[in-house]
N, C-alpha and C. Protein backbone atom coordinates (compact mmCIF):
# COMPACT_ATOMS: atom_id res chain seq x y z
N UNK A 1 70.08 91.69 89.60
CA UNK A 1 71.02 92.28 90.54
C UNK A 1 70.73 91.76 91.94
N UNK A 2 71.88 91.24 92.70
CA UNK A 2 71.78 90.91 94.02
C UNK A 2 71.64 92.00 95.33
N UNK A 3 71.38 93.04 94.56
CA UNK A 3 71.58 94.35 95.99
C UNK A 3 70.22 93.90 96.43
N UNK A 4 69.06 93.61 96.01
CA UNK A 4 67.83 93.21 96.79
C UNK A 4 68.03 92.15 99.02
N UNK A 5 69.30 91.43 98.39
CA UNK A 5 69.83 91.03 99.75
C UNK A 5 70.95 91.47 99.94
N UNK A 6 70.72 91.70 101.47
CA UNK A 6 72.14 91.96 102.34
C UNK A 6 73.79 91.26 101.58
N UNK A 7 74.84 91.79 101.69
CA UNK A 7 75.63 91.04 101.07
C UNK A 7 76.12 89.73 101.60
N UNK A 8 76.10 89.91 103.29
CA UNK A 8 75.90 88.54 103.89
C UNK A 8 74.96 87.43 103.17
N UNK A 9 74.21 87.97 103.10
CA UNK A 9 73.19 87.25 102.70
C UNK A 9 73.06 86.17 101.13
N UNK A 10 74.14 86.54 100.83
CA UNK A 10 74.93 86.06 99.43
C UNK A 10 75.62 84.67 99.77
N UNK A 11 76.25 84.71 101.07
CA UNK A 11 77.08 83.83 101.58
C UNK A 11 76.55 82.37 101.40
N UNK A 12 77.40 81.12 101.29
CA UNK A 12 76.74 80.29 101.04
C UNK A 12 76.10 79.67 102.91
N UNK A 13 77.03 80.41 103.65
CA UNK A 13 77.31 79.87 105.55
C UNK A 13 77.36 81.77 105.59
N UNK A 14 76.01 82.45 105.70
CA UNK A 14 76.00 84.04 106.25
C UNK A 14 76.38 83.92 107.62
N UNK A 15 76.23 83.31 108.47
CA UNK A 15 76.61 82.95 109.66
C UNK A 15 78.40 83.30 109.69
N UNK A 16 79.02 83.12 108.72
CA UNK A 16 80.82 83.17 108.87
C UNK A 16 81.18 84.71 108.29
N UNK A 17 79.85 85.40 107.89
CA UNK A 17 80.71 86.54 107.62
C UNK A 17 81.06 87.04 108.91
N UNK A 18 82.89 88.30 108.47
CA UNK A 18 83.28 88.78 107.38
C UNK A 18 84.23 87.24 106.45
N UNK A 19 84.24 86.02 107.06
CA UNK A 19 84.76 85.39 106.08
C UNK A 19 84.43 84.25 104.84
N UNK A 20 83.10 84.53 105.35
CA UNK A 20 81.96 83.54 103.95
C UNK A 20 82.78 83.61 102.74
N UNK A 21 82.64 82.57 102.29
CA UNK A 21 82.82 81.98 100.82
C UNK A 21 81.73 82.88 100.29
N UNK A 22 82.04 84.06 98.97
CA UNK A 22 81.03 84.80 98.32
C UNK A 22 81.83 84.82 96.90
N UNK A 23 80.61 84.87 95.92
CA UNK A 23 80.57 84.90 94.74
C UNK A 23 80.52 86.04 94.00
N UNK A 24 79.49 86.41 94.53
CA UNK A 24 79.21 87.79 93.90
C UNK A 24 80.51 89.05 94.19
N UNK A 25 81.10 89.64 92.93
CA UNK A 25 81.99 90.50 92.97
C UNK A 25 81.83 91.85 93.91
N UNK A 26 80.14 92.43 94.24
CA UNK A 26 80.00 93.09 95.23
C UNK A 26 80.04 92.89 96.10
N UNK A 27 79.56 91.96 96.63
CA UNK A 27 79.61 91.23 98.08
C UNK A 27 81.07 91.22 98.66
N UNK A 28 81.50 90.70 97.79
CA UNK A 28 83.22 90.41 98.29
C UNK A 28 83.91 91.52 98.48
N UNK A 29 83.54 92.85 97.70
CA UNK A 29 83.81 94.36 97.87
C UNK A 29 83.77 94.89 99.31
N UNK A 30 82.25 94.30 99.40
CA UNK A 30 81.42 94.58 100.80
C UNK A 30 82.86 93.95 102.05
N UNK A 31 82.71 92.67 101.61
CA UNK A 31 83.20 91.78 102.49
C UNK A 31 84.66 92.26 102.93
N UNK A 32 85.45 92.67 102.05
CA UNK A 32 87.11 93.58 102.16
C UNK A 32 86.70 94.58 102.69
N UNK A 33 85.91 95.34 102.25
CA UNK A 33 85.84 97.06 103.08
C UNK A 33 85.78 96.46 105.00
N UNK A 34 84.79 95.55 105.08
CA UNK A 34 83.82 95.42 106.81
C UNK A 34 85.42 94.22 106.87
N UNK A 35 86.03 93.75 106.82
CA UNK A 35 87.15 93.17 107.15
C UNK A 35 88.16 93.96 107.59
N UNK A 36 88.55 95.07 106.50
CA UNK A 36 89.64 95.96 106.68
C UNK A 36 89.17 97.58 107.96
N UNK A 37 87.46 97.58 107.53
CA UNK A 37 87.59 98.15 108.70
C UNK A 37 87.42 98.18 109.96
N UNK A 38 87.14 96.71 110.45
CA UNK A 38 87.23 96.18 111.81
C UNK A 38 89.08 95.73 112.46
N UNK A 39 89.86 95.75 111.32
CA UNK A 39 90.91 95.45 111.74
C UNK A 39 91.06 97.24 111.77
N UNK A 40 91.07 97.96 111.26
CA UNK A 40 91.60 99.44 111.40
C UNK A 40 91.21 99.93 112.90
N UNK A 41 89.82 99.48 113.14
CA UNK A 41 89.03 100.39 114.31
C UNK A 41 89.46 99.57 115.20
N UNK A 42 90.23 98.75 115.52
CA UNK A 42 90.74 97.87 116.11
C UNK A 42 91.84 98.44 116.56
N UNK A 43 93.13 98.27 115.30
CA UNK A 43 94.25 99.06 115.39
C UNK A 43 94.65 100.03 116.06
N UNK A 44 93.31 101.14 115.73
CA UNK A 44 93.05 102.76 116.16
C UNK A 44 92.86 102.99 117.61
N UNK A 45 91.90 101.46 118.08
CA UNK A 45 91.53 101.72 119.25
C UNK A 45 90.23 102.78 119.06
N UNK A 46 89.17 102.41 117.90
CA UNK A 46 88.02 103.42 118.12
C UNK A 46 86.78 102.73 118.11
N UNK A 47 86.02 103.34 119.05
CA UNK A 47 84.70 102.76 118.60
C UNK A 47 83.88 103.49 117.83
N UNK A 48 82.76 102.43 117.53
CA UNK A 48 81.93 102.84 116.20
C UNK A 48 81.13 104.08 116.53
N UNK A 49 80.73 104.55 117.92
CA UNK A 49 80.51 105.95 118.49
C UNK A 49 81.84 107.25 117.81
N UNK A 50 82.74 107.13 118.60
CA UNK A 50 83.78 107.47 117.99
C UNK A 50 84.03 107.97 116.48
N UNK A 51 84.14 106.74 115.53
CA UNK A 51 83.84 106.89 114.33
C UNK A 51 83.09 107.58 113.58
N UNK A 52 82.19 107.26 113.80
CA UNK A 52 80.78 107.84 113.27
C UNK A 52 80.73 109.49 113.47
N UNK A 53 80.75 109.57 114.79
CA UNK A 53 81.24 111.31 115.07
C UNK A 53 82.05 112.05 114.12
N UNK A 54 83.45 111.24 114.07
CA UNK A 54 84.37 111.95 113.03
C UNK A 54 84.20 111.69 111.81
N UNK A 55 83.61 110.37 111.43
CA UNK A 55 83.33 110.64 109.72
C UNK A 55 82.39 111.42 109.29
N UNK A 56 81.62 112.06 110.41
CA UNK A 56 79.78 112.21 109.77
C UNK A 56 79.14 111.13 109.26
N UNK A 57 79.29 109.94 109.86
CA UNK A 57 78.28 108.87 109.45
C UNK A 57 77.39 107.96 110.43
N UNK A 58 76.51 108.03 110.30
CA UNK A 58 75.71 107.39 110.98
C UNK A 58 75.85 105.96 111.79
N UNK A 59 76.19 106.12 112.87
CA UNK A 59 77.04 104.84 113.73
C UNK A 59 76.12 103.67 113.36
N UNK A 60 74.74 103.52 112.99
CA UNK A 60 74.51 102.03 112.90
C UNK A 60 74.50 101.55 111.60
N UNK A 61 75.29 102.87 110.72
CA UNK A 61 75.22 102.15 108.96
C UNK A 61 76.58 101.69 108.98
N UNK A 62 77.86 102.21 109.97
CA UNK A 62 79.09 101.46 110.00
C UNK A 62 78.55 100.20 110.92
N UNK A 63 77.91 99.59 111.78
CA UNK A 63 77.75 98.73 112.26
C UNK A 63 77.00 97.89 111.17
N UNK A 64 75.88 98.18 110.72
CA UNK A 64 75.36 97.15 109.71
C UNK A 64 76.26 96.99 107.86
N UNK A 65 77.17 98.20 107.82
CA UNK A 65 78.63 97.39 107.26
C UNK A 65 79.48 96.32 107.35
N UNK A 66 79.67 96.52 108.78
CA UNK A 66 80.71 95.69 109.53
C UNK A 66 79.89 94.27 109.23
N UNK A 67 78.39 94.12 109.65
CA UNK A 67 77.67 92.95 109.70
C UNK A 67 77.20 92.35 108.50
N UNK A 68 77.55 93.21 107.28
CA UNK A 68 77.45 92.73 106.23
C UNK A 68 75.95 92.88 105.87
N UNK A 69 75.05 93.67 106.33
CA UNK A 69 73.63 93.80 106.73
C UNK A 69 73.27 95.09 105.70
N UNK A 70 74.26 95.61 104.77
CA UNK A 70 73.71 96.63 103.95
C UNK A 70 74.57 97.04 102.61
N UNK A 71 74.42 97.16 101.52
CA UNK A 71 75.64 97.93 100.49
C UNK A 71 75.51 99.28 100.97
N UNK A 72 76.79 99.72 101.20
CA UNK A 72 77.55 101.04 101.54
C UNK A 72 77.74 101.96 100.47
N UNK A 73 77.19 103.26 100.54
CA UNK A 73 77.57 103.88 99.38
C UNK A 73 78.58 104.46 99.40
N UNK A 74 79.47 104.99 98.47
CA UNK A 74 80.70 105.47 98.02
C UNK A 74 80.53 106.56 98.86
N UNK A 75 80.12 107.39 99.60
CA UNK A 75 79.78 108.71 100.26
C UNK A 75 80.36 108.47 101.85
N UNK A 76 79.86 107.33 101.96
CA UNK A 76 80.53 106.36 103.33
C UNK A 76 81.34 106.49 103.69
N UNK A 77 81.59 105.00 102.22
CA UNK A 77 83.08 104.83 102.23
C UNK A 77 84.16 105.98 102.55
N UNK A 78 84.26 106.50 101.38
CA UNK A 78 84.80 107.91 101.24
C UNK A 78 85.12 108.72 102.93
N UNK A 79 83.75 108.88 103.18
CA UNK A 79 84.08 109.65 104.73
C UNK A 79 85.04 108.31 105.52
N UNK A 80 84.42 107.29 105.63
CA UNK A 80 85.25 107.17 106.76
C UNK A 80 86.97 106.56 106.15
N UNK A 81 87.32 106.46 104.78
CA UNK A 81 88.69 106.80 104.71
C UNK A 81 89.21 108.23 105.13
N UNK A 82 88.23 109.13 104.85
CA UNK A 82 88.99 110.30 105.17
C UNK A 82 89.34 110.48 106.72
N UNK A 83 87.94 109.68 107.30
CA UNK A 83 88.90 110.55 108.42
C UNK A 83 89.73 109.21 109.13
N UNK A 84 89.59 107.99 109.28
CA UNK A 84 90.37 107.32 109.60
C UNK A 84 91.91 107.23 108.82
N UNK A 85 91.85 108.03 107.86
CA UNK A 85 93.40 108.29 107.23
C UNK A 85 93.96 106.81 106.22
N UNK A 86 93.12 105.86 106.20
CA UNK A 86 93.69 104.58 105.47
C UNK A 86 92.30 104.41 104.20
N UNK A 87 92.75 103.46 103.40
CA UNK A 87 91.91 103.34 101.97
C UNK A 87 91.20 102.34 102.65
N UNK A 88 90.10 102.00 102.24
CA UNK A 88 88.95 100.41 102.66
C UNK A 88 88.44 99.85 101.16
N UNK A 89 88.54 100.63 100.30
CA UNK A 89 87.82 100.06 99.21
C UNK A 89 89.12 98.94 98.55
N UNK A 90 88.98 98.00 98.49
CA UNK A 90 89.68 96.95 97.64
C UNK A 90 90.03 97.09 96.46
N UNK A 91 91.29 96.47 96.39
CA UNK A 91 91.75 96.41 94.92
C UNK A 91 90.95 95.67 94.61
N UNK A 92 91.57 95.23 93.15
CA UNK A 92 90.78 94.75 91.69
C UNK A 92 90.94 92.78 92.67
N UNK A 93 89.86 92.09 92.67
CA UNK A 93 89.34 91.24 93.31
C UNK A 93 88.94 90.61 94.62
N UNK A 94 88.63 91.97 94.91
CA UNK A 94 88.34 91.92 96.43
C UNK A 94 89.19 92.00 97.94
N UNK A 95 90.42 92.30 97.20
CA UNK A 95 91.03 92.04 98.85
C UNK A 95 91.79 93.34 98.98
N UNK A 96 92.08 93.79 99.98
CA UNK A 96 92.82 94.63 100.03
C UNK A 96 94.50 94.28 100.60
N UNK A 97 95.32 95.34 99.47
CA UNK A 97 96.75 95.30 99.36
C UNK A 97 97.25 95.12 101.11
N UNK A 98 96.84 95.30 102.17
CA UNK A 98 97.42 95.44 103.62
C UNK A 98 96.56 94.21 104.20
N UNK A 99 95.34 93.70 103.92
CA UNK A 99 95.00 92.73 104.93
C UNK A 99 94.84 91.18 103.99
């Protein structure tokens, strides 16, 4: 199992995430969620202070998301769809239906 490294860290150029060439089917999971939610917090106009407040999540585990620097657990995830109001987890091969 590759969770031992960062999912960046999968990349063949970690340097280009969120858009590295990745193999691994988690990674690329990783890679759609920290894609879709830098374009959302973007959108929203929020920062990761911000965020973190309203999801209940710890502002530097959405930052080392975003950086591709950790696997995210479903508990996360979960919060911060709820409160940002949009889905992040990817359809079936990594990308998500809006980005």
């Amino acid at each position: 199992m590759n969770r031992r490294r960062p999912p960046r860290e999968l990349a063949r150029d970690p340097e280009a995430w969120p858009h590295a060439q990745l193999t691994d089917p988690g990674a690329v999971a990783v890679q759609a969620i920290a894609r879709t939610l830098t374009s959302i917090l973007e959108t929203q106009k929020r920062s990761l202070r911000q965020t973190a407040a309203g999801a209940g999540v710890n502002r530097q585990a959405i930052a080392d998301l975003l950086a591709g620097r950790c696997w995210p657990d479903v508990a996360t995830v979960a919060r911060l769809e709820n409160f940002l109001a949009v889905p992040l987890y990817p359809t079936c091969g990594g990308t998500h239906p809006d980005h």
